[in-house]
N, C-alpha and C. Protein backbone atom coordinates (compact mmCIF):
# COMPACT_ATOMS: atom_id res chain seq x y z
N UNK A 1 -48.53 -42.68 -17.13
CA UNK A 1 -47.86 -43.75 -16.41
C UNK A 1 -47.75 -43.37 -14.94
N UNK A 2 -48.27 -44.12 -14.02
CA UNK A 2 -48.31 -44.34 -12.44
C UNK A 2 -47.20 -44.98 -12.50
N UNK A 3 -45.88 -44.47 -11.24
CA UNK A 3 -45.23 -45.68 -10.27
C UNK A 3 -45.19 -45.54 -9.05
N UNK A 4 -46.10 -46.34 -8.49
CA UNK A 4 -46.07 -46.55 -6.98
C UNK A 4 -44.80 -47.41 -6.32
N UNK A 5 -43.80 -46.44 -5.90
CA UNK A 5 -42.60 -47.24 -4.99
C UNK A 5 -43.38 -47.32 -3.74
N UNK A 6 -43.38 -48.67 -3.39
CA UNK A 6 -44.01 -49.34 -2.22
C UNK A 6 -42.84 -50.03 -1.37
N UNK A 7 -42.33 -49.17 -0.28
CA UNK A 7 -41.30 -49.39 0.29
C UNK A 7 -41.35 -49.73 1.71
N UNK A 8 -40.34 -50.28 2.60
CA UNK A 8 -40.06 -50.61 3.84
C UNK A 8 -39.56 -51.38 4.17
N UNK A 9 -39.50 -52.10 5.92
CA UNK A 9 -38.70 -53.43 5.94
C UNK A 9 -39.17 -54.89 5.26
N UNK A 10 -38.59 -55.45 5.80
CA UNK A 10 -38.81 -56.64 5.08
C UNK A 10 -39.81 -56.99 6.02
N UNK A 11 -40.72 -57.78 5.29
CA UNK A 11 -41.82 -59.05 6.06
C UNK A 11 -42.88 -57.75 6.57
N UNK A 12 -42.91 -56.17 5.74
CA UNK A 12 -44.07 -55.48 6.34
C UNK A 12 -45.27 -55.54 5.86
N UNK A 13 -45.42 -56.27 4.55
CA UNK A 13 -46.76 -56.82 3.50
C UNK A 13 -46.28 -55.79 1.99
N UNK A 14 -45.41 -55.40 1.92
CA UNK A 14 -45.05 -54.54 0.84
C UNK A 14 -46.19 -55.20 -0.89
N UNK A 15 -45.27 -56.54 -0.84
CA UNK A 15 -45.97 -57.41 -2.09
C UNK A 15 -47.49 -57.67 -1.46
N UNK A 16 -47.94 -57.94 -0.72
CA UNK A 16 -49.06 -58.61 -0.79
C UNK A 16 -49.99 -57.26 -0.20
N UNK A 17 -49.64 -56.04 -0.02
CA UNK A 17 -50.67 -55.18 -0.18
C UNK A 17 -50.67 -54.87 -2.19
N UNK A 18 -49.29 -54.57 -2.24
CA UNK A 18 -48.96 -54.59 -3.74
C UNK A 18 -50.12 -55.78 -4.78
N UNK A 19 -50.35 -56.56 -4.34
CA UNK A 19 -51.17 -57.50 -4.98
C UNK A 19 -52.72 -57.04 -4.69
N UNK A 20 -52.76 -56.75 -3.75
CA UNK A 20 -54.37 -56.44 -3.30
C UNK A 20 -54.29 -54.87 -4.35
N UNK A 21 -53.81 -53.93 -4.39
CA UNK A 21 -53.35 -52.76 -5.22
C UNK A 21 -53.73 -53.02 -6.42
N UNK A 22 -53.12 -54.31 -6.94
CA UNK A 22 -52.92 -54.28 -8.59
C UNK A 22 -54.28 -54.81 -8.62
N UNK A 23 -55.01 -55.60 -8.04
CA UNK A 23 -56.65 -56.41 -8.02
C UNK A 23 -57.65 -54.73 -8.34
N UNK A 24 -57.19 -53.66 -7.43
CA UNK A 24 -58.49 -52.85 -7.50
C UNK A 24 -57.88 -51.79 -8.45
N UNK A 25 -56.73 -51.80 -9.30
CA UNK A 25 -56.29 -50.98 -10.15
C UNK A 25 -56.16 -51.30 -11.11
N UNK A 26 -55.26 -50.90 -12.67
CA UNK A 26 -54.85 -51.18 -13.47
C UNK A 26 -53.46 -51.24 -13.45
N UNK A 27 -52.92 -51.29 -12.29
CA UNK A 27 -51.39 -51.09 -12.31
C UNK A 27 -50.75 -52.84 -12.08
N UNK A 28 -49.52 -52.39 -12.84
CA UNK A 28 -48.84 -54.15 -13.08
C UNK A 28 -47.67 -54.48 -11.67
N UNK A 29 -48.19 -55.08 -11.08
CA UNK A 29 -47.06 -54.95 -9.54
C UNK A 29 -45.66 -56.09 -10.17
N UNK A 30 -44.58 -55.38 -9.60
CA UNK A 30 -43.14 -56.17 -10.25
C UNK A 30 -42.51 -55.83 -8.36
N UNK A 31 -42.99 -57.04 -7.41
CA UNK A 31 -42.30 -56.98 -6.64
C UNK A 31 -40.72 -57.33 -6.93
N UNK A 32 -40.14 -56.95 -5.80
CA UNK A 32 -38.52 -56.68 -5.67
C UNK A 32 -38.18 -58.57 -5.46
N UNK A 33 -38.38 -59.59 -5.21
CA UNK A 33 -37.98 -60.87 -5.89
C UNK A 33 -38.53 -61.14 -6.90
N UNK A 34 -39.16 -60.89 -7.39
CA UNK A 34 -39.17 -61.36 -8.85
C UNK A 34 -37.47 -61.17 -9.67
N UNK A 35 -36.69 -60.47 -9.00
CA UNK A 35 -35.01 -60.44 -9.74
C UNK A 35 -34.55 -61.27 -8.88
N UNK A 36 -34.94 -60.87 -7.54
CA UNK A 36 -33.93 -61.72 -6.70
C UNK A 36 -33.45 -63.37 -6.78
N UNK A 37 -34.83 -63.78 -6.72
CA UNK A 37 -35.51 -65.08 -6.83
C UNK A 37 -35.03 -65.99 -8.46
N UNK A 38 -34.86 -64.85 -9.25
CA UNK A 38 -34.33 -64.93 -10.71
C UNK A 38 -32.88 -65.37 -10.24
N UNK A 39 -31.95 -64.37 -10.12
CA UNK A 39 -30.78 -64.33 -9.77
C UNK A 39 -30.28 -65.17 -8.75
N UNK A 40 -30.96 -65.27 -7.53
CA UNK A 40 -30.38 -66.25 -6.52
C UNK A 40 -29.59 -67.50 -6.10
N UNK A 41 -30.42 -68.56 -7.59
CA UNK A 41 -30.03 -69.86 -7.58
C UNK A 41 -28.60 -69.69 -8.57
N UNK A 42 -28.09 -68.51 -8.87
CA UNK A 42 -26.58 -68.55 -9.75
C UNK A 42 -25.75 -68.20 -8.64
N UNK A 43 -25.72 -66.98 -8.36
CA UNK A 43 -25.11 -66.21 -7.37
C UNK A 43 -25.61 -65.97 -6.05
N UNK A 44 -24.72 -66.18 -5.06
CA UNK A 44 -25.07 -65.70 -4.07
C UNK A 44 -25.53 -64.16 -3.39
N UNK A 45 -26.14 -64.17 -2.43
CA UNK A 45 -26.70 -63.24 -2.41
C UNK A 45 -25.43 -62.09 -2.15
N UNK A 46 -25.58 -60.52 -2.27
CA UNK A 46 -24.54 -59.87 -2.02
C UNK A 46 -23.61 -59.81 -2.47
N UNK A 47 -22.80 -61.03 -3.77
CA UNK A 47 -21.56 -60.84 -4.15
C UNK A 47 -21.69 -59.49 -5.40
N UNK A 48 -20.53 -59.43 -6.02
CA UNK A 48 -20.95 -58.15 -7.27
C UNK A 48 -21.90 -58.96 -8.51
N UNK A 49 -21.36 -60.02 -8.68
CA UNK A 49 -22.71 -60.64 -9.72
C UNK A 49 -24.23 -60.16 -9.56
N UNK A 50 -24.72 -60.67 -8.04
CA UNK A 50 -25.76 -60.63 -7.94
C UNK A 50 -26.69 -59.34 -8.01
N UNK A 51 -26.11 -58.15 -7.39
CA UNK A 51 -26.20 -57.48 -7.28
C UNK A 51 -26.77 -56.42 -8.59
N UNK A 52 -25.05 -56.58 -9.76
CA UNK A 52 -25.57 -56.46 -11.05
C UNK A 52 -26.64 -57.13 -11.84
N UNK A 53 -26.58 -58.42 -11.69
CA UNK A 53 -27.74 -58.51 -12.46
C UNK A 53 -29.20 -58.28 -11.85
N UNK A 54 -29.28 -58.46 -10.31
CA UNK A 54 -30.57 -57.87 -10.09
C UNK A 54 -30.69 -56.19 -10.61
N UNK A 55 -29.79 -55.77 -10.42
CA UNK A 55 -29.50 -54.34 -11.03
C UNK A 55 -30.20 -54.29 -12.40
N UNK A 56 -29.49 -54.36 -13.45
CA UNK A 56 -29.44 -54.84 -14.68
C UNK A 56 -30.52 -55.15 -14.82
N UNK A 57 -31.90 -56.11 -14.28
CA UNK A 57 -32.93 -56.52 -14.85
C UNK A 57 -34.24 -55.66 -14.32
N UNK A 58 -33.55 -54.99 -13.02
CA UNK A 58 -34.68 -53.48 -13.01
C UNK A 58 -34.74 -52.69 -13.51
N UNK A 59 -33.71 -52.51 -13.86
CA UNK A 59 -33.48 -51.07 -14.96
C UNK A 59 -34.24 -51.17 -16.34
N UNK A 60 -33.50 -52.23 -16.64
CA UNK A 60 -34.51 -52.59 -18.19
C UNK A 60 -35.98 -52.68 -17.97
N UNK A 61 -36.13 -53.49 -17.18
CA UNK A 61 -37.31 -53.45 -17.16
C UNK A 61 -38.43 -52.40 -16.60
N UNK A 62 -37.93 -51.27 -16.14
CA UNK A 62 -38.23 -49.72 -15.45
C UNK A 62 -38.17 -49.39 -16.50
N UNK A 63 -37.71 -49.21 -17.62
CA UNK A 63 -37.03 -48.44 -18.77
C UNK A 63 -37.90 -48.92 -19.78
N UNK A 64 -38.29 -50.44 -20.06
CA UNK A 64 -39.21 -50.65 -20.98
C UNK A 64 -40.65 -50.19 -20.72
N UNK A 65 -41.18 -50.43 -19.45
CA UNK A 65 -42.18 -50.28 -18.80
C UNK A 65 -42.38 -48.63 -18.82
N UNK A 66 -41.53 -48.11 -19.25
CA UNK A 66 -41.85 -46.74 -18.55
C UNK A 66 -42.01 -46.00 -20.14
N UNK A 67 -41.77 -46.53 -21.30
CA UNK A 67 -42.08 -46.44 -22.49
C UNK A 67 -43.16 -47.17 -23.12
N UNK A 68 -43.53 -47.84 -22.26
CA UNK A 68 -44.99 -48.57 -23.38
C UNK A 68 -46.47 -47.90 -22.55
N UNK A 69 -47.48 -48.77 -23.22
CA UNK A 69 -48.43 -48.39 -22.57
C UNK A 69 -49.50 -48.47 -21.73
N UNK A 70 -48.51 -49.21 -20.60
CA UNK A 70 -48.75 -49.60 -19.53
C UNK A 70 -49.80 -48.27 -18.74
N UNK A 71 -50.73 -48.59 -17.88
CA UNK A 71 -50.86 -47.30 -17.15
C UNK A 71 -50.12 -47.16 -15.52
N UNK A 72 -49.52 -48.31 -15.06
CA UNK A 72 -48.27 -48.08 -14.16
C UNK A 72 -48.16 -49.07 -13.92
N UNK A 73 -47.30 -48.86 -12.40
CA UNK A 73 -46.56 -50.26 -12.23
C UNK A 73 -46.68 -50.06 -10.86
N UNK A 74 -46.28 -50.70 -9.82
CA UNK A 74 -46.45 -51.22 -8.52
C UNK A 74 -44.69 -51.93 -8.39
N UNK A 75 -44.15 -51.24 -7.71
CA UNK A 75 -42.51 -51.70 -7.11
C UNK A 75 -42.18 -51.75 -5.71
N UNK A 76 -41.94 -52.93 -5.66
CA UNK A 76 -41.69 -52.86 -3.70
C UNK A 76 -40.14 -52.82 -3.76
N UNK A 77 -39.78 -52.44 -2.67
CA UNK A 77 -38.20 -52.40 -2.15
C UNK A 77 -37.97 -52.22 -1.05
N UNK A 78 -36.91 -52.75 -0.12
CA UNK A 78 -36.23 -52.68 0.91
C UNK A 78 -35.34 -51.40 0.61
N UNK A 79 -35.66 -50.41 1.34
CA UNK A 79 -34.39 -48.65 0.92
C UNK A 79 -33.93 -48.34 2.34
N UNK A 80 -32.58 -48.91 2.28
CA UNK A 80 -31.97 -48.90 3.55
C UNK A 80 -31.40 -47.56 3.19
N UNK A 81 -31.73 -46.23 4.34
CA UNK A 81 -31.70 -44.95 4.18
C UNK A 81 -30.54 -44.91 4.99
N UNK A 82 -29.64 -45.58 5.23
CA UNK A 82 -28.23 -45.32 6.00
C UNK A 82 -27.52 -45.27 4.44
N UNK A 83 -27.73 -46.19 3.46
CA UNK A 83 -27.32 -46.22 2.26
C UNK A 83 -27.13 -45.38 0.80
N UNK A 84 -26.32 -44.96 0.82
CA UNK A 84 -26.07 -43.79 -0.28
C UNK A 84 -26.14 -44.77 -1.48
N UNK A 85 -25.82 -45.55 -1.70
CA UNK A 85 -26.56 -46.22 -3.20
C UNK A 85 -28.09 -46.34 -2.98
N UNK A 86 -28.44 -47.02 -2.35
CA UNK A 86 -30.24 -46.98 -2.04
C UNK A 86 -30.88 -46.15 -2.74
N UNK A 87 -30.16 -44.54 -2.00
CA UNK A 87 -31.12 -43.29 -2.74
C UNK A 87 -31.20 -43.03 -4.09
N UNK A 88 -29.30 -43.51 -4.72
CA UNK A 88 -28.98 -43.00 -5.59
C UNK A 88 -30.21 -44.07 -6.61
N UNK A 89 -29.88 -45.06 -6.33
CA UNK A 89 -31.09 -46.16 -7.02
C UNK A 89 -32.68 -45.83 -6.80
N UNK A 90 -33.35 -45.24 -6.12
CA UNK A 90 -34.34 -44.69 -5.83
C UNK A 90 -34.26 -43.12 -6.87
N UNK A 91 -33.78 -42.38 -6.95
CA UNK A 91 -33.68 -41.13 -7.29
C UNK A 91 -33.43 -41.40 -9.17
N UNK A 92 -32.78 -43.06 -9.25
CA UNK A 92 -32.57 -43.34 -10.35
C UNK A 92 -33.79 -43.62 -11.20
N UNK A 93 -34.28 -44.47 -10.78
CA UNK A 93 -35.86 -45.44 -11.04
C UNK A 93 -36.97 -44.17 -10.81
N UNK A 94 -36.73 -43.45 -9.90
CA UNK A 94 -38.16 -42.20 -10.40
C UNK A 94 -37.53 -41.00 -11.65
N UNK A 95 -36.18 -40.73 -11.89
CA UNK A 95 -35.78 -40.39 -13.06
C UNK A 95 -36.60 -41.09 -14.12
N UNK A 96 -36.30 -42.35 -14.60
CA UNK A 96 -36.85 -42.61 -15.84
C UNK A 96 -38.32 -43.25 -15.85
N UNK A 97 -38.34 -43.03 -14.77
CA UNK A 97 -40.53 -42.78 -14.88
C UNK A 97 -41.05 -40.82 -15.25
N UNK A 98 -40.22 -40.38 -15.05
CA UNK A 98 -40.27 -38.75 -14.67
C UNK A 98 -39.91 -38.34 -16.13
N UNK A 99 -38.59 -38.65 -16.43
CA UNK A 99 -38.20 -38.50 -17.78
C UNK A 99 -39.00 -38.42 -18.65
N UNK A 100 -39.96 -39.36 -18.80
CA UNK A 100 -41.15 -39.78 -19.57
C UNK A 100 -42.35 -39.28 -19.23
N UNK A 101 -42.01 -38.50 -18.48
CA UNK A 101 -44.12 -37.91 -18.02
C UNK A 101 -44.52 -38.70 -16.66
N UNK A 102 -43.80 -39.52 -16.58
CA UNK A 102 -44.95 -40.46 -15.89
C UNK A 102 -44.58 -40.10 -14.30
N UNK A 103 -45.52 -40.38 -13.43
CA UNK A 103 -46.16 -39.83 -12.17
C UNK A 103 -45.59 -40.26 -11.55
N UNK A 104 -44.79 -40.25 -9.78
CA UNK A 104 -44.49 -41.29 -9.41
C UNK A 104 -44.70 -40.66 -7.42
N UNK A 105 -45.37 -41.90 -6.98
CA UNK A 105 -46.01 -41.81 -6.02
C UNK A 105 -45.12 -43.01 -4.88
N UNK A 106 -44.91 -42.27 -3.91
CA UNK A 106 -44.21 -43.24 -2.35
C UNK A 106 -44.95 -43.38 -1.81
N UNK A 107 -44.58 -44.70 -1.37
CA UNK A 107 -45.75 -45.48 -0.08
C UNK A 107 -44.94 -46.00 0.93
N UNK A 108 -44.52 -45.40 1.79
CA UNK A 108 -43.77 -46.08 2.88
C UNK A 108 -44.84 -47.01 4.11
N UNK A 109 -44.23 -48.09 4.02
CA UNK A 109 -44.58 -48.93 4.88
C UNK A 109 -44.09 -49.27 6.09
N UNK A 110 -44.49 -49.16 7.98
CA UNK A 110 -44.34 -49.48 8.99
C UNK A 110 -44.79 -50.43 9.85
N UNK A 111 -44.40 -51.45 10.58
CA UNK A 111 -45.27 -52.08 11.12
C UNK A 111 -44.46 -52.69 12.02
N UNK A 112 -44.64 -53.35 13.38
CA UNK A 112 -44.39 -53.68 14.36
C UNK A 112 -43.19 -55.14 14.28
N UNK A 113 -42.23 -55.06 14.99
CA UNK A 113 -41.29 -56.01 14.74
C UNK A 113 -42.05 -57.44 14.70
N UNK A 114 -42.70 -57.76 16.23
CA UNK A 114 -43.36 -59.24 16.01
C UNK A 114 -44.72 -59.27 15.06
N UNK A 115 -45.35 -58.76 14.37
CA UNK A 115 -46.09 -58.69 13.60
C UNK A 115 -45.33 -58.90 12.08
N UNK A 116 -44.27 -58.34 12.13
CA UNK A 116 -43.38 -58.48 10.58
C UNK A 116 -43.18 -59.82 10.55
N UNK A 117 -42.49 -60.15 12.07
CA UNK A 117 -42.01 -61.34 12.44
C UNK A 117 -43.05 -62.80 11.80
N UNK A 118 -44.14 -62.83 12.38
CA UNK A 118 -45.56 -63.38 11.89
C UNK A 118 -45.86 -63.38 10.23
N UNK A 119 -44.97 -62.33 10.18
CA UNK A 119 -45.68 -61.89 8.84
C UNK A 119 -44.66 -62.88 7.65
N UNK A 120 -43.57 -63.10 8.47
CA UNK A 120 -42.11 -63.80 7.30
C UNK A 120 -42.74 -65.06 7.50
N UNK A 121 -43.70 -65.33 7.56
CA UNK A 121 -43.72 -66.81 7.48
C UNK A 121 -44.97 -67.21 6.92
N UNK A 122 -45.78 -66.53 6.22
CA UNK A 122 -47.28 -66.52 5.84
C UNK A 122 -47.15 -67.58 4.50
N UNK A 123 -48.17 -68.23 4.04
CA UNK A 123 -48.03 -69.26 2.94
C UNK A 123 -47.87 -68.26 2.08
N UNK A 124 -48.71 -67.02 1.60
CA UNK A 124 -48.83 -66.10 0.35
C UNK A 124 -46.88 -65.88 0.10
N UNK A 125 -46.72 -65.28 1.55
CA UNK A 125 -45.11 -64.93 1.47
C UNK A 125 -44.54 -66.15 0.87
N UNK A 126 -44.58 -66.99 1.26
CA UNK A 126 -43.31 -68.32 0.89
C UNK A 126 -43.28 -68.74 -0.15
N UNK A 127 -44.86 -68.52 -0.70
CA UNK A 127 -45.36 -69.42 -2.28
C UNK A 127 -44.45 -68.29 -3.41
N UNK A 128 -44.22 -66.75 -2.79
CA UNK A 128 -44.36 -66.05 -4.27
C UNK A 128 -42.87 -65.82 -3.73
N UNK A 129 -41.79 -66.02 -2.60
CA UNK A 129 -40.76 -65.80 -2.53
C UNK A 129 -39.60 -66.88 -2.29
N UNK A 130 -38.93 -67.68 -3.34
CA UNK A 130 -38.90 -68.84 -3.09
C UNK A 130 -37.41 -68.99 -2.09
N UNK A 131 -36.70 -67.66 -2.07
CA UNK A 131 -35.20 -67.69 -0.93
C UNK A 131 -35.74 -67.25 0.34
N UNK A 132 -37.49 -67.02 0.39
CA UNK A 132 -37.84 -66.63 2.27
C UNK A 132 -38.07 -68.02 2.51
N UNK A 133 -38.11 -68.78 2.10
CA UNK A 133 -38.59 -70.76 2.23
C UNK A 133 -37.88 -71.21 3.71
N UNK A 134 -36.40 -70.85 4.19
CA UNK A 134 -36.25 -71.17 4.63
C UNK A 134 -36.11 -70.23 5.96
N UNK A 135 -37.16 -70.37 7.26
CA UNK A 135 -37.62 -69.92 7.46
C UNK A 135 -36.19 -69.36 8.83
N UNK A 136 -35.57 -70.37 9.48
CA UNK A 136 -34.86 -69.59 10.07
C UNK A 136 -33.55 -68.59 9.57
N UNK A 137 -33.30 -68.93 8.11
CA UNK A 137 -32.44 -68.01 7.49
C UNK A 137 -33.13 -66.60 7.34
N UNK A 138 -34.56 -66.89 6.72
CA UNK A 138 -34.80 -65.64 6.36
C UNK A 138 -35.27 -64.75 7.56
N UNK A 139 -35.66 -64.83 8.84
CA UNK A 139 -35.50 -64.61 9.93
C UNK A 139 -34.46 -63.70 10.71
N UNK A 140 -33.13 -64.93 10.73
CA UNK A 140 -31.85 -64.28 11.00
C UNK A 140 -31.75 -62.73 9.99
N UNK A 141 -31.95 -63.14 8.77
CA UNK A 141 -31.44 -61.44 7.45
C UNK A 141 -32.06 -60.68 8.11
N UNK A 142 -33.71 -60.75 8.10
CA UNK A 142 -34.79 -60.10 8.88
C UNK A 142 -34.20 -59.09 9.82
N UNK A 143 -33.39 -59.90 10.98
CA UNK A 143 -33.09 -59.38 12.06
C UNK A 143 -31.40 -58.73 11.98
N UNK A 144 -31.15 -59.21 11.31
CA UNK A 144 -29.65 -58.72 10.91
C UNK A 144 -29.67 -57.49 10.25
N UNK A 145 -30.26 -57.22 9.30
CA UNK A 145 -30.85 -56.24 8.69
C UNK A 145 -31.42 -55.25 9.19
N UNK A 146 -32.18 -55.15 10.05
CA UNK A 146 -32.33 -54.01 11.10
C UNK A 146 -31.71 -53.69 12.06
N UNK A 147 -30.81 -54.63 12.50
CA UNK A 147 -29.88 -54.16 13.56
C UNK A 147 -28.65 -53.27 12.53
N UNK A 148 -28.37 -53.83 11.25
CA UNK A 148 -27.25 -53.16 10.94
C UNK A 148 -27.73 -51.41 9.63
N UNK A 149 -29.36 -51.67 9.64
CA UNK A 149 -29.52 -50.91 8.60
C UNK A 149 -31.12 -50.08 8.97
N UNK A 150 -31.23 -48.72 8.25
CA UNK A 150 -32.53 -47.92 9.46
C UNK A 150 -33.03 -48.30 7.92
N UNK A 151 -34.30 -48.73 8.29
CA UNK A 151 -35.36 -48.82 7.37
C UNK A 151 -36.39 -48.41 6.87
N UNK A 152 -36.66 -47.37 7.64
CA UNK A 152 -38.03 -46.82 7.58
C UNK A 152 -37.40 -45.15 7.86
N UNK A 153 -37.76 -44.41 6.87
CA UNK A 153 -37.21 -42.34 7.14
C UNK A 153 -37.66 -41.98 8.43
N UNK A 154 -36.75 -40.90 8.49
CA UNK A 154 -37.21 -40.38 9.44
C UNK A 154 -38.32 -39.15 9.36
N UNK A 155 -38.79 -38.43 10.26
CA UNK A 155 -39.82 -37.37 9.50
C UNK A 155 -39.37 -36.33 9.14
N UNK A 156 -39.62 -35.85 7.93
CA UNK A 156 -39.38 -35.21 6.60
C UNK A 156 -38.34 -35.66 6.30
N UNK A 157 -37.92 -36.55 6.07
CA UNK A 157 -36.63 -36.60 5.30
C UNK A 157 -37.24 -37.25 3.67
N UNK A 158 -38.32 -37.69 3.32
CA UNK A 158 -38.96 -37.85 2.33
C UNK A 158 -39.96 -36.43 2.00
N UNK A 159 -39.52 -36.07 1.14
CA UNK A 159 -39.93 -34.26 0.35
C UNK A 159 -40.82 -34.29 -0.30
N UNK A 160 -41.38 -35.25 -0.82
CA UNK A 160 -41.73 -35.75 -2.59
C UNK A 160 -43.08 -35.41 -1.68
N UNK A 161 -44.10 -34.64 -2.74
CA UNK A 161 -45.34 -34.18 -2.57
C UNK A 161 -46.13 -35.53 -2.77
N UNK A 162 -46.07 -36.72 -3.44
CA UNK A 162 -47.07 -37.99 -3.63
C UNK A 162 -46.30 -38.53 -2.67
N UNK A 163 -46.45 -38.83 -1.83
CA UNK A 163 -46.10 -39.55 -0.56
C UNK A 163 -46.92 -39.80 0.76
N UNK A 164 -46.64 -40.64 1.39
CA UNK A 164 -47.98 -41.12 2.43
C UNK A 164 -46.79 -42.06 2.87
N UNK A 165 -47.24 -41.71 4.47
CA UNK A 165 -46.54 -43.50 5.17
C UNK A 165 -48.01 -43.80 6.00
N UNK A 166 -47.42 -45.54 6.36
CA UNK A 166 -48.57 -46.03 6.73
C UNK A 166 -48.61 -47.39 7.28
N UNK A 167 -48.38 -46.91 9.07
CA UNK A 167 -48.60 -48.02 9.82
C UNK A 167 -49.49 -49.21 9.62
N UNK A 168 -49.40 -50.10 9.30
CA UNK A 168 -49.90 -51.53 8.82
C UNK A 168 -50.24 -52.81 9.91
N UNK A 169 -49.76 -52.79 11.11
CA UNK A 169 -49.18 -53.24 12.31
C UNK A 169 -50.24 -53.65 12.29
N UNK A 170 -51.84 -53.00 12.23
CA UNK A 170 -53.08 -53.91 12.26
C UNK A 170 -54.16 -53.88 11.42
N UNK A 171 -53.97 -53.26 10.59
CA UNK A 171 -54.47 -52.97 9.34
C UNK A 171 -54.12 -54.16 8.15
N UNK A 172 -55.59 -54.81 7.72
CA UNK A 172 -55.33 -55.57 6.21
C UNK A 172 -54.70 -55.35 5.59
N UNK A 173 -53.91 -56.24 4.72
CA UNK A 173 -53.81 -55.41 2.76
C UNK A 173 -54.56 -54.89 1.88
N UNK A 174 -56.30 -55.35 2.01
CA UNK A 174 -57.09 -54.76 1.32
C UNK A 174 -57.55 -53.27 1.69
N UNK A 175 -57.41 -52.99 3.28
CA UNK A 175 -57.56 -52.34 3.79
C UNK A 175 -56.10 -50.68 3.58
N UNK A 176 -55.07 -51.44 3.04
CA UNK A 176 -53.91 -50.24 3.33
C UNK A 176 -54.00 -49.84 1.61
N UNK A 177 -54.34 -50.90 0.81
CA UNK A 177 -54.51 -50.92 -0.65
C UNK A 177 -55.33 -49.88 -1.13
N UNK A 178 -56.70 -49.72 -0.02
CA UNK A 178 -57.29 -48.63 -0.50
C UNK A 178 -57.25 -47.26 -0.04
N UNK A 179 -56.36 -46.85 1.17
CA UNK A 179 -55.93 -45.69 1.39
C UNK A 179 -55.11 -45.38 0.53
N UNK A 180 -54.15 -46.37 -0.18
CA UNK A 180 -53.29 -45.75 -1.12
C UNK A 180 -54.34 -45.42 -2.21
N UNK A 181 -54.95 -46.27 -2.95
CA UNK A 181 -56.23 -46.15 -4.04
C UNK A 181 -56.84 -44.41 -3.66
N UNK A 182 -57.28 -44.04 -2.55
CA UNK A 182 -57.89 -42.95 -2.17
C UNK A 182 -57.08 -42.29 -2.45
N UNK A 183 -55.57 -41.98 -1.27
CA UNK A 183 -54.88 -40.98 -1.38
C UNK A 183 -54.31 -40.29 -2.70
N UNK A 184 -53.95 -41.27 -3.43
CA UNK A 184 -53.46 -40.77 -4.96
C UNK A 184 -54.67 -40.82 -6.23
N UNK A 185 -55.80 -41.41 -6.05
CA UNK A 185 -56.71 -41.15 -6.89
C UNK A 185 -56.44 -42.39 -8.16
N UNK A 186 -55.94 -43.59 -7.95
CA UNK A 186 -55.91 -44.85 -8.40
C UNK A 186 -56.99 -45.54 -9.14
């Protein structure tokens, strides 16, 4: 079992390199709305509901996935590294891939503010994320979110020997899909 945590800010192509990934691999990509997007239309975003059950439906589903016989998975996330739950949830989710044998590989993602910017508004983005729809809300979070939260490590503060970061700023998805494909042997 492969898990590629495919991480960074928001609007850096996380899912849609993640998609180009799962095309030239065997790995099953479970971007980070697929809960959200679940959860959203009950609870608002941020209250303790939401939170838990987006909680709640990664876990299980990390936990089932990480027992069958899948040959991996593909996970994007926003890991706001000012955040001591973040890690603890990161450190959690490669536990029970690890627990089990299974491999688990970081992909940090970087890329240029007005290029992200460009990037929150792409049809691929809007079709597969249905709370980025509205385009000056999801914008404002965008920007709210980096002013109040560091998004991207600093250097070495990620240890983990399968790891790679990787400016994207002008680089394809098919194109960043297969440095990851190379670097880890995919």
């Amino acid at each position: 079992m492969k898990f590629i945590l495919l991480f960074g800010p928001q609007a850096v192509g996380k899912m849609t390199i993640g998609q180009e990934l799962e095309k030239m691999t065997d790995l099953k990509l479970f971007h980070n709305h697929m809960t959200i997007d679940l959860v959203q239309p009950f609870f608002d975003f941020d209250t303790d509901a939401y939170r838990r059950l987006v909680n709640l439906f990664r876990h299980e589903i990390f936990e089932e996935a990480s027992k069958s016989k899948l040959n991996g998975m593909i996970f994007t996330y926003v890991w706001a590294f000012d955040q001591q739950s973040d890690w603890d949830f990161v450190n959690e989710v490669c536990h029970t891939f690890e627990s089990k044998g299974g491999e688990v590989y970081f992909v940090e993602l970087e890329a240029d503010l007005n290029e992200r910017l460009e990037r929150n508004n792409t049809p691929n983005r809007l079709e597969h994320k249905p709370t980025k729809r509205n385009i000056v809300q999801s914008e404002h979070h965008l920007r709210v979110t980096l002013e109040n939260h560091r998004l991207n490590s600093t250097e070495n503060e990620i240890t983990r020997e399968n790891y790679i970061r990787i400016n994207n700023t002008k680089l394809s998805p098919t194109e960043v899909a297969k440095i990851i494909q190379n670097k880890f042997d995919l």
